[in-house]
N, C-alpha and C. Protein backbone atom coordinates (compact mmCIF):
# COMPACT_ATOMS: atom_id res chain seq x y z
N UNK A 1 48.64 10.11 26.35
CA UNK A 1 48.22 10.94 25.26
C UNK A 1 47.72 10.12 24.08
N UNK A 2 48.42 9.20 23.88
CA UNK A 2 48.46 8.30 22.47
C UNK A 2 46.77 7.43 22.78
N UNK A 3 46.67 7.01 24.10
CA UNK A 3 45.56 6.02 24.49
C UNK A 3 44.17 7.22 24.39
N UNK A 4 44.26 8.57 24.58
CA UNK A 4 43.11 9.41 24.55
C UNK A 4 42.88 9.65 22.46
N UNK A 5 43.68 9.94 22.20
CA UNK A 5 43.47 9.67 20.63
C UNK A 5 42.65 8.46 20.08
N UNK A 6 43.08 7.22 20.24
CA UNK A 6 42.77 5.83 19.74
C UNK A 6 41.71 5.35 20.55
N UNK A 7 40.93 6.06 21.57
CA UNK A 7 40.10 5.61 22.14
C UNK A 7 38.75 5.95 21.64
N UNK A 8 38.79 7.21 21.06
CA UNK A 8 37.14 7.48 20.29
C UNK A 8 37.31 6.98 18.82
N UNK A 9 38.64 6.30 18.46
CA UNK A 9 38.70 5.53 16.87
C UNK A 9 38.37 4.18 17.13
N UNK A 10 38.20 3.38 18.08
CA UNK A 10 38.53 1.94 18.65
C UNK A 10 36.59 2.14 19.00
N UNK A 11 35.87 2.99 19.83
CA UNK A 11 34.72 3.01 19.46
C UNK A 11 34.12 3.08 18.70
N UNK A 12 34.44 3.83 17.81
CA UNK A 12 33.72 4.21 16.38
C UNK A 12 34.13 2.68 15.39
N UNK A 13 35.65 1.85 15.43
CA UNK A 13 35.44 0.79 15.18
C UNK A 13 34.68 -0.32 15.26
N UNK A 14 34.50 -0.21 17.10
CA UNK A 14 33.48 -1.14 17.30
C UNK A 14 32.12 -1.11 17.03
N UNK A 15 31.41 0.24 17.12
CA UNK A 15 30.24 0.23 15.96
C UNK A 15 29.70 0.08 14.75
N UNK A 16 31.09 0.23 13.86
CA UNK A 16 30.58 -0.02 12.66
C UNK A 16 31.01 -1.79 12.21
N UNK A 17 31.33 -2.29 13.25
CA UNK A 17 31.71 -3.59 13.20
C UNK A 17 30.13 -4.61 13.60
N UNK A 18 29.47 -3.68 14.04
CA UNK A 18 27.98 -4.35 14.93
C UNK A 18 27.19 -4.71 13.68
N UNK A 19 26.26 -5.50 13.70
CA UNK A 19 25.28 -6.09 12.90
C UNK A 19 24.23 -5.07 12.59
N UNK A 20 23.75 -4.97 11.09
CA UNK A 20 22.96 -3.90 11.12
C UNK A 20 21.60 -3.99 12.06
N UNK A 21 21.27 -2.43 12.71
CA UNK A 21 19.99 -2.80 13.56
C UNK A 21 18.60 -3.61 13.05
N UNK A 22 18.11 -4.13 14.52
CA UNK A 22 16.97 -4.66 13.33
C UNK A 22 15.98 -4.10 13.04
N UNK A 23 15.58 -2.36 13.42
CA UNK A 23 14.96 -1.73 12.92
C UNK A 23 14.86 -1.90 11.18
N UNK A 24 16.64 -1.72 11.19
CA UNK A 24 16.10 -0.88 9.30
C UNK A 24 16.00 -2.13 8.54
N UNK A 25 16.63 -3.49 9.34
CA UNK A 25 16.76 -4.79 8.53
C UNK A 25 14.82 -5.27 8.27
N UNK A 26 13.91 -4.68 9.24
CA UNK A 26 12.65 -5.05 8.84
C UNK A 26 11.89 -4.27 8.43
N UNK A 27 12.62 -3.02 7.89
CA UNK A 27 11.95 -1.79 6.76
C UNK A 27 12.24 -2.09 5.81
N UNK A 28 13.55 -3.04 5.58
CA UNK A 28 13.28 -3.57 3.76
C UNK A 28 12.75 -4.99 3.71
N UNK A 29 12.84 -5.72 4.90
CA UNK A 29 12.07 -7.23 4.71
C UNK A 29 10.66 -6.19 4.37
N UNK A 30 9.86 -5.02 4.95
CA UNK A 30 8.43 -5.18 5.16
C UNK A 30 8.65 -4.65 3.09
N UNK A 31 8.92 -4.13 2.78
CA UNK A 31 8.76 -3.27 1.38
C UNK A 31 8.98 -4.52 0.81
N UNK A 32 9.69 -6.04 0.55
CA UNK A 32 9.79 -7.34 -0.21
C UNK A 32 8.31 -7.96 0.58
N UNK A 33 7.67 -7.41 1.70
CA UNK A 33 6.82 -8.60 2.13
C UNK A 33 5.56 -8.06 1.64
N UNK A 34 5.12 -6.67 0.83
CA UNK A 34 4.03 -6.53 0.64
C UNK A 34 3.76 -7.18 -0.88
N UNK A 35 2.45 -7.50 -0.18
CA UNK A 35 1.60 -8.11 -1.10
C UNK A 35 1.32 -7.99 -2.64
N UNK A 36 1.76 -9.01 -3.57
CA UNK A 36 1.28 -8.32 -4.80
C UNK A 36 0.13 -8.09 -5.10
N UNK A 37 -0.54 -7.04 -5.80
CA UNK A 37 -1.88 -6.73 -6.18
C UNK A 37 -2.60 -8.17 -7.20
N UNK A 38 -3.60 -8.37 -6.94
CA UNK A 38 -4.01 -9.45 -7.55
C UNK A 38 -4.99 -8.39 -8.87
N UNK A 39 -5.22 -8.72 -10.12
CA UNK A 39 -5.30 -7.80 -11.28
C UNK A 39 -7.04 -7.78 -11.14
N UNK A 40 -7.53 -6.73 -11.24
CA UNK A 40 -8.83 -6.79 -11.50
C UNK A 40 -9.34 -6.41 -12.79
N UNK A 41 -10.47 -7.05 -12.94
CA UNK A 41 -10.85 -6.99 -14.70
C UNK A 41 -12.70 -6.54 -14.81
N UNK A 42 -13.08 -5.95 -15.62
CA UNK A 42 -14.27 -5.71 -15.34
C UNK A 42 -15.10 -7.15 -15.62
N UNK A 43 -16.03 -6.66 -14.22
CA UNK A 43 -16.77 -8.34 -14.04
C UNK A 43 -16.56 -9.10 -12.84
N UNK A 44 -15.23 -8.42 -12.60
CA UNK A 44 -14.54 -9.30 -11.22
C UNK A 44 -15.30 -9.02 -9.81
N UNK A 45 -15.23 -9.86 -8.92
CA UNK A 45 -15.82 -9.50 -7.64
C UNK A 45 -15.71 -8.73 -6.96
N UNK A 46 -15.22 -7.44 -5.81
CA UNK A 46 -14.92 -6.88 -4.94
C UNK A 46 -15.66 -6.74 -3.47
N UNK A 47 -14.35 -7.62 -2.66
CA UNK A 47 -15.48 -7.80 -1.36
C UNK A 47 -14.44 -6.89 0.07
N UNK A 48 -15.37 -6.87 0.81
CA UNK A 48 -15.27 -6.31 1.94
C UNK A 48 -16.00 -5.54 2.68
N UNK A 49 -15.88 -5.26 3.97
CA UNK A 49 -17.02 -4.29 4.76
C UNK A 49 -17.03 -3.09 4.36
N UNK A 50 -18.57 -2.90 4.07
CA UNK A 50 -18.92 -1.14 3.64
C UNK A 50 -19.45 -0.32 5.17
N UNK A 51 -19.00 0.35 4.74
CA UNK A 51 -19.18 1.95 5.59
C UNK A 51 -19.73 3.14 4.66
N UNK A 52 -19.77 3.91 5.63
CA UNK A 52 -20.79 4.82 4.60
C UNK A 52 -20.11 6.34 5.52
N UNK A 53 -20.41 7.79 4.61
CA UNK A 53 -19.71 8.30 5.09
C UNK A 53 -20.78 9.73 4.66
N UNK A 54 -20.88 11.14 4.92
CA UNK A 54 -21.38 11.96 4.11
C UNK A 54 -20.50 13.20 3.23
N UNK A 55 -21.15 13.67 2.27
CA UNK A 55 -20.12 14.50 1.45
C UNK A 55 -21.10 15.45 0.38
N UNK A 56 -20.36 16.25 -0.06
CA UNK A 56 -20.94 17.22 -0.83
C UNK A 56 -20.64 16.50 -2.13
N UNK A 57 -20.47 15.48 -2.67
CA UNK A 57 -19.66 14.63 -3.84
C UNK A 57 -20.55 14.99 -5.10
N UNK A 58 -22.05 15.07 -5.12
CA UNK A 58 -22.93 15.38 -5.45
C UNK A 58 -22.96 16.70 -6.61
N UNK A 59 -24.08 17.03 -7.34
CA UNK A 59 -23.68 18.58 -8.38
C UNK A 59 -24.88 19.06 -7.17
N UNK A 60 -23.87 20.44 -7.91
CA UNK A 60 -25.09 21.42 -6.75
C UNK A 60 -24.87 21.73 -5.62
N UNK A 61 -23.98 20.84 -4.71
CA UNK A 61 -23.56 20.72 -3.47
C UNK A 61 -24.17 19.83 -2.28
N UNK A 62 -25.52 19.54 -3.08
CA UNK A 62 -26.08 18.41 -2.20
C UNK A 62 -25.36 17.46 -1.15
N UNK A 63 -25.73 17.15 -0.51
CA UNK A 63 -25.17 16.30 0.56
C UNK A 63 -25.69 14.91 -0.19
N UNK A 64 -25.04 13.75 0.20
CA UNK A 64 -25.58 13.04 -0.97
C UNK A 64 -24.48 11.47 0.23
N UNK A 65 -25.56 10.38 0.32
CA UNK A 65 -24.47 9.21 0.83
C UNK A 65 -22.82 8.91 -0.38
N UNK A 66 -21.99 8.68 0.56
CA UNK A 66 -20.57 8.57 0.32
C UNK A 66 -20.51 7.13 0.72
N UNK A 67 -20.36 5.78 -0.15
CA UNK A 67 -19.65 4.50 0.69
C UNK A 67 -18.56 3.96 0.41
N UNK A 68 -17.91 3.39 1.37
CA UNK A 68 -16.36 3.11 0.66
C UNK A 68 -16.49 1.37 1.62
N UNK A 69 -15.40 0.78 0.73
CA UNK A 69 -15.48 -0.64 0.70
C UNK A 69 -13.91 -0.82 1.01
N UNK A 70 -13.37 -1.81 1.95
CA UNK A 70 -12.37 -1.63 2.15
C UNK A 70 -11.89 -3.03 1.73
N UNK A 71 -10.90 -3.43 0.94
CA UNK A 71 -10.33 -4.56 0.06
C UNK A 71 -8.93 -4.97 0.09
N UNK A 72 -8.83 -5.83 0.33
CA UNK A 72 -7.37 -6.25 -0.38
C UNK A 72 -6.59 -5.14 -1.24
N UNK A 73 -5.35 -5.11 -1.36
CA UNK A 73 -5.10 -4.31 -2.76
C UNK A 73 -5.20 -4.92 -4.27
N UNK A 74 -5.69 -3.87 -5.22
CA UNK A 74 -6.07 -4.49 -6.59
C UNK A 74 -5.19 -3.55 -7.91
N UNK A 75 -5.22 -4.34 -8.61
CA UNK A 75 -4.21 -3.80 -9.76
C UNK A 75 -5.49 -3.50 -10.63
N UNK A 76 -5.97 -2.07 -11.29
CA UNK A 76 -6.96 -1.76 -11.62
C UNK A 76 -6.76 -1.87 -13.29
N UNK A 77 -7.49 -2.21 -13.97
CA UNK A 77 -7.88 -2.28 -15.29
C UNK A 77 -6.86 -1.12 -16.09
N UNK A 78 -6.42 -1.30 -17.25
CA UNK A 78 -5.39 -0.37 -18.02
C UNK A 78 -6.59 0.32 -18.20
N UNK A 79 -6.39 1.92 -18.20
CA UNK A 79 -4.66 2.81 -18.04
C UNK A 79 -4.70 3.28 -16.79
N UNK A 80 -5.57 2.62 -15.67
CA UNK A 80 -5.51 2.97 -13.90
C UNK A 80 -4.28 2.45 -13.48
N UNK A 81 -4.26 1.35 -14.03
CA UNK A 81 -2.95 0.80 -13.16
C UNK A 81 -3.00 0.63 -11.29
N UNK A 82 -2.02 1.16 -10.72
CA UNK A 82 -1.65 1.27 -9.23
C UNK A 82 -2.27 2.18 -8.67
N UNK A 83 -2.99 3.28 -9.71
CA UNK A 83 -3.10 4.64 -9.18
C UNK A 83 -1.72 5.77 -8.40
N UNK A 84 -1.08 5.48 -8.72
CA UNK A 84 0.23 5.88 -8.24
C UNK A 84 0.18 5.20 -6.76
N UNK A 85 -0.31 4.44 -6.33
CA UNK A 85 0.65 3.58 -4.93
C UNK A 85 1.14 2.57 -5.25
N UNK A 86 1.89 2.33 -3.86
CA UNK A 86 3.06 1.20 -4.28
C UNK A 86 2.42 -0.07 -4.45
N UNK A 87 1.30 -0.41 -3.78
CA UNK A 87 0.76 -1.76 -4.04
C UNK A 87 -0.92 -1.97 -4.43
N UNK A 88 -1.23 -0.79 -4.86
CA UNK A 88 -2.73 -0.38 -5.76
C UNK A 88 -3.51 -0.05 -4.47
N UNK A 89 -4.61 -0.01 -5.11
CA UNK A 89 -5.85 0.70 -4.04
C UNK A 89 -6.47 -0.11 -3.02
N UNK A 90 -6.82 0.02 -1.83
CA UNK A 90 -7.64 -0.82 -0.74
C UNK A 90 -8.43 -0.12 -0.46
N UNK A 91 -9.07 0.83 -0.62
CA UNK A 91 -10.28 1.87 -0.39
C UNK A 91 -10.78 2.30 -1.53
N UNK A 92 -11.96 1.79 -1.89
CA UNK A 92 -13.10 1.87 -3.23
C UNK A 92 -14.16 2.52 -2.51
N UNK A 93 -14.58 3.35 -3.08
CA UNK A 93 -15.99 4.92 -3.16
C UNK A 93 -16.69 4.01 -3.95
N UNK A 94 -17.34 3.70 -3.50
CA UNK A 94 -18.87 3.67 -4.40
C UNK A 94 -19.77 3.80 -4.08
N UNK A 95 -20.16 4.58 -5.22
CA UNK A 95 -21.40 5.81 -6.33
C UNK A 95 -22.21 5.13 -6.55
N UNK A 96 -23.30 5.51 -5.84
CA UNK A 96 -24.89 4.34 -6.49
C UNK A 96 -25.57 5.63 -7.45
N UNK A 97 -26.10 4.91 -8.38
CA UNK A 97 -26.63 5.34 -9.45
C UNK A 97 -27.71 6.30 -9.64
N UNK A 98 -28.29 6.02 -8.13
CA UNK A 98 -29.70 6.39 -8.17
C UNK A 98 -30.56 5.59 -6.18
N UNK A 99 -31.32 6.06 -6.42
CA UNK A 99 -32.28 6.27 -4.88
C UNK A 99 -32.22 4.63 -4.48
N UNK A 100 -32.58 3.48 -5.86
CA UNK A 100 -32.46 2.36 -5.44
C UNK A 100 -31.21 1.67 -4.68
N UNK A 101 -30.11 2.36 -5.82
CA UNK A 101 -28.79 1.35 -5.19
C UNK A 101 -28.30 1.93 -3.83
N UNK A 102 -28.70 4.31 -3.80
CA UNK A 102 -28.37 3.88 -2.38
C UNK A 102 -29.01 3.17 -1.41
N UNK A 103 -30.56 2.73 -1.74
CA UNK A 103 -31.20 1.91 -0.29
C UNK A 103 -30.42 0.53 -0.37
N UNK A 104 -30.08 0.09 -1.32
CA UNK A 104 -29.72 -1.64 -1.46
C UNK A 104 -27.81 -1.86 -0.24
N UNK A 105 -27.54 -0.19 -0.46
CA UNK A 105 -26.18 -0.44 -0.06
C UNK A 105 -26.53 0.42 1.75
N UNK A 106 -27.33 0.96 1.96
CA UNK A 106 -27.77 1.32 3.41
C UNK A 106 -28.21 -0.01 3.91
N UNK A 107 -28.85 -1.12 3.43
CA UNK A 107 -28.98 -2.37 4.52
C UNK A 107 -28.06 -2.71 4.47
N UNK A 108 -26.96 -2.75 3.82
CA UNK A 108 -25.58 -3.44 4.14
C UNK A 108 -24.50 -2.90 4.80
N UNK A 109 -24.72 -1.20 5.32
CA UNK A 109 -23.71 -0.70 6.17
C UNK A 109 -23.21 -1.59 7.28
N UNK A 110 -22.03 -1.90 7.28
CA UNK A 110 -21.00 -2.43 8.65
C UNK A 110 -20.95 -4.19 8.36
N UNK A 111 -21.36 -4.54 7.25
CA UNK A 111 -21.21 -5.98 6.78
C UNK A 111 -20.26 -6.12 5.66
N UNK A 112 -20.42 -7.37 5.64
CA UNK A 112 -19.26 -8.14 4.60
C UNK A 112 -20.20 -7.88 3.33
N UNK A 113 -19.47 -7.22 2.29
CA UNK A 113 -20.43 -6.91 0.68
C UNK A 113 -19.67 -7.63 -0.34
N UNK A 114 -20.29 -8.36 -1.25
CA UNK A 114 -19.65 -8.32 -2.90
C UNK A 114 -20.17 -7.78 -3.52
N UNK A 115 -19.40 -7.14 -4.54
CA UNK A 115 -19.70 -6.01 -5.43
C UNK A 115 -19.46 -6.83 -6.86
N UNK A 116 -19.95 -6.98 -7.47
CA UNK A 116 -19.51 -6.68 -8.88
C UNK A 116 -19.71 -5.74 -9.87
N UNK A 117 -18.09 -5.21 -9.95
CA UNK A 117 -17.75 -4.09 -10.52
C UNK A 117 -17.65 -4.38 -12.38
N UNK A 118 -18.48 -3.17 -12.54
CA UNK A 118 -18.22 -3.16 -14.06
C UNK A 118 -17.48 -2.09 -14.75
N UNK A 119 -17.31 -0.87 -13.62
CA UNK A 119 -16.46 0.48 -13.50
C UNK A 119 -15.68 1.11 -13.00
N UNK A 120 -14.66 1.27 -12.70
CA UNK A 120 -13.56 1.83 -11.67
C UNK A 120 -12.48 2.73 -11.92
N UNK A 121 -12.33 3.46 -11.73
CA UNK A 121 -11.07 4.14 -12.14
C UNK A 121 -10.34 4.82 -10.74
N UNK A 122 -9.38 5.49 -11.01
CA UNK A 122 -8.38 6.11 -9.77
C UNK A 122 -8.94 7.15 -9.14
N UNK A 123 -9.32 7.50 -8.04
CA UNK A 123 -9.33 8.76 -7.77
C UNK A 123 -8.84 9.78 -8.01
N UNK A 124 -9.54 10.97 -8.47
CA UNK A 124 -8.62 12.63 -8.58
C UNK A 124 -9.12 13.40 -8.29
N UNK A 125 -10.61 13.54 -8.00
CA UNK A 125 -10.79 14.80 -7.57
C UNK A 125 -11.04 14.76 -5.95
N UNK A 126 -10.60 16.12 -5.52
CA UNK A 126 -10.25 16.71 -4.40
C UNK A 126 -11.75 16.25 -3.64
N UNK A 127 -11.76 16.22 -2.26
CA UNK A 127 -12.67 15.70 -1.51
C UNK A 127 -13.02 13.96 -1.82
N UNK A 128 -12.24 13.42 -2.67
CA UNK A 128 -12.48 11.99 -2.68
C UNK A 128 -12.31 11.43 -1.35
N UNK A 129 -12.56 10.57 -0.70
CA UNK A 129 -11.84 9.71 0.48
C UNK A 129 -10.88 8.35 0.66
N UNK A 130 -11.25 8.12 -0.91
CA UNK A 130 -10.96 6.18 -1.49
C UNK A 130 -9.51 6.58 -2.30
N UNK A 131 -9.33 5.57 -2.20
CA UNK A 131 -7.68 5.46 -3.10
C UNK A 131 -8.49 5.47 -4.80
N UNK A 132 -9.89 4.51 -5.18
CA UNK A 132 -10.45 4.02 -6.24
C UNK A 132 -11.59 4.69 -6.06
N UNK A 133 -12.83 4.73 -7.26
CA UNK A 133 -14.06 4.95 -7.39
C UNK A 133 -14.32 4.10 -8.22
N UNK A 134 -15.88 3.51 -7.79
CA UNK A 134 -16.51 2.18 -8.64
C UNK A 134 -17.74 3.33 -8.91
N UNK A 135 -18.15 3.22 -10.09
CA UNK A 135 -19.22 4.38 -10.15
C UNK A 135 -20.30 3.33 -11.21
N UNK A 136 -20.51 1.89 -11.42
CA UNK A 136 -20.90 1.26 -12.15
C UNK A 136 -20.97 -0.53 -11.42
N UNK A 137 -21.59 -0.75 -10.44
CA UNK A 137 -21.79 -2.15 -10.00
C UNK A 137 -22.98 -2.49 -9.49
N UNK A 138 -22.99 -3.95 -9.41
CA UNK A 138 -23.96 -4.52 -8.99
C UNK A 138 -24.01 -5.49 -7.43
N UNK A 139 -24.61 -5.85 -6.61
CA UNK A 139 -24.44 -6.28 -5.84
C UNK A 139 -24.83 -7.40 -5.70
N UNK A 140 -23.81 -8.92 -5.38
CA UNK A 140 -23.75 -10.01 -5.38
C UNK A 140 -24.73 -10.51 -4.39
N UNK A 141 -25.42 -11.71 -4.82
CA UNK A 141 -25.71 -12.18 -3.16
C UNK A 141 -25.26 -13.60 -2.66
């Protein structure tokens, strides 16, 4: 009788005696291992492969090219900050100005781009796709 009692306490001992799993031990190494945002300032570079996408983003409803640039994460100019994520934005929208900048950024679909940004702020409105919007750059060569 006594050995059927102490036998599901003597298991339950021996589990909580075990080493924590290493599932959850590399869900808090990964949250210490991400990357700090490196600070961006207007003027600064922004590189990575553009893609291009379509959208009504446009007034009027026009269909209108959509490109987004995919980056490192960046700590965006005060009062953007993080944009509310934990380690800032890696997906930048950018808005060409006009008929020229979208042709300049259509020869560069699916390549490596630098941007230099002179404008950026967080995304908010609904149908965005980017964590950021650059609505003010130039393109490096």
């Amino acid at each position: 009788m006594i050995e059927r009692l102490l036998k599901p306490s003597l298991i339950l001992a021996a589990l909580l005696a075990l080493p924590v799993p290493p599932a959850l031990a590399q869900a808090t190494e990964s949250q210490a291992a991400l990357p700090k945002p490196k600070a961006m300032k207007v003027g600064d570079v922004l590189s990575g492969e553009l893609t291009a996408m379509r959208s009504r983003a446009r007034a009027k409803g026009k269909k209108g090219p959509v490109y987004q640039l995919v980056s490192e994460p960046r700590r965006l100019p005060p009062p953007s900050g993080l944009c509310n994520l934990e380690n800032g934005p890696e997906t930048f929208q950018i808005v060409p100005a006009g008929d020229a900048q979208a042709a300049q950024l259509k020869s560069h679909l699916g390549k490596h781009v630098a941007l230099k940004v002179e404008s950026v702020a967080c995304a908010e409105e609904a149908g965005q796709y980017s964590e950021a919007v650059v609505t003010k750059w130039s393109l490096v060569n």
